[in-house]
Protein backbone atom coordinates (compact mmCIF):
# COMPACT_ATOMS: atom_id res chain seq x y z
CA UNK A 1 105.00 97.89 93.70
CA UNK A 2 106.40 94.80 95.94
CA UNK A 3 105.55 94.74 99.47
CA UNK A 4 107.45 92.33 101.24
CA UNK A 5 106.42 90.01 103.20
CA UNK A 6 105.62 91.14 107.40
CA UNK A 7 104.46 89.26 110.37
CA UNK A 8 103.17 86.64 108.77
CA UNK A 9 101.69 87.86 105.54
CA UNK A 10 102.98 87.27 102.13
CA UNK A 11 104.47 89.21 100.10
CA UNK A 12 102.11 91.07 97.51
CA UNK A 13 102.37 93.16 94.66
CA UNK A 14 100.25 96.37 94.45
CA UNK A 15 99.91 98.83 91.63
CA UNK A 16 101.18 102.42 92.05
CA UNK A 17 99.34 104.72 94.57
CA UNK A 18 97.32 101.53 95.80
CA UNK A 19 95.78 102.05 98.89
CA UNK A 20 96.58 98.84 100.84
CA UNK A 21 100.31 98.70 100.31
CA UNK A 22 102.66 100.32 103.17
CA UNK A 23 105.23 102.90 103.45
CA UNK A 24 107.94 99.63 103.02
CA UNK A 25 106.65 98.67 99.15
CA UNK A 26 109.59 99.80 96.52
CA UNK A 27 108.35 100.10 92.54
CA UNK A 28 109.26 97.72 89.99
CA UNK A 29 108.47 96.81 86.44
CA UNK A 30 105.85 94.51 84.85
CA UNK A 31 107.62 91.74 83.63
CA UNK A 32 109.50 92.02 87.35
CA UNK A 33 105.88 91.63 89.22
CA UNK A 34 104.79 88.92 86.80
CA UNK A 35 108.46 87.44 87.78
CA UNK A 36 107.45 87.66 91.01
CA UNK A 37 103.57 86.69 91.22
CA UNK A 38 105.09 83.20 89.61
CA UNK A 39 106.96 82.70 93.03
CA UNK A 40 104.77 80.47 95.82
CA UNK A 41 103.43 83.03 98.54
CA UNK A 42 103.34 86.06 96.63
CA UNK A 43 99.52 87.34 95.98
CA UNK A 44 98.00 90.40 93.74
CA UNK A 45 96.31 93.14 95.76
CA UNK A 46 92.97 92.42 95.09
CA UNK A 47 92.27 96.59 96.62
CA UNK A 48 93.39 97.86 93.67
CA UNK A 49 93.71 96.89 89.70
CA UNK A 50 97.07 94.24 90.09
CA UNK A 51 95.29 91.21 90.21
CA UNK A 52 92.98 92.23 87.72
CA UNK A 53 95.91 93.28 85.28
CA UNK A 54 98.91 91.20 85.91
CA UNK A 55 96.79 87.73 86.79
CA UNK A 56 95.06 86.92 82.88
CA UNK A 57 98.78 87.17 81.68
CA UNK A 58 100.73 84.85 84.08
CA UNK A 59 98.05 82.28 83.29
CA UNK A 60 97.81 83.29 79.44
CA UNK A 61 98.89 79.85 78.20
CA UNK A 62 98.70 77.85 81.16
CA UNK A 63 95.76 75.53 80.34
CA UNK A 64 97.62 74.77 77.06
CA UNK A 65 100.78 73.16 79.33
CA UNK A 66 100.35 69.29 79.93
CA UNK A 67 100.38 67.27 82.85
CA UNK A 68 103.24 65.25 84.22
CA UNK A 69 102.72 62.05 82.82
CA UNK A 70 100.26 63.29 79.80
């Protein structure tokens, strides 16, 4: 689920039924929250199991990418 961003905080995806996300968060798919966890500002809820689940795969690969200039 995507909870957009309010007063200030950013935007952050929460799994279904998570505690911490408010009345305004609307459901999306997997590859849609990975989509959007790759966006600046947007965080995993750390209350419930998104950041636990969705964070190994948008990094899966990452340390293999080089530096500019390598």
């Amino acid at each position: 689920m995507l909870d957009g961003r309010t007063h200030g905080r950013p935007a952050t995806v929460h799994a279904e039924g998570c505690s911490g996300a408010t009345d305004r968060a609307h459901p999306m798919g997997t590859t849609q929250a990975l989509d959007v966890l790759a966006r600046p500002g947007t965080m995993a809820c750390t209350v419930c199991e998104a950041a636990e689940a969705l964070l190994p795969i948008l990094a899966h690969g990452q340390e293999d990418v080089p530096a500019p200039g390598d």
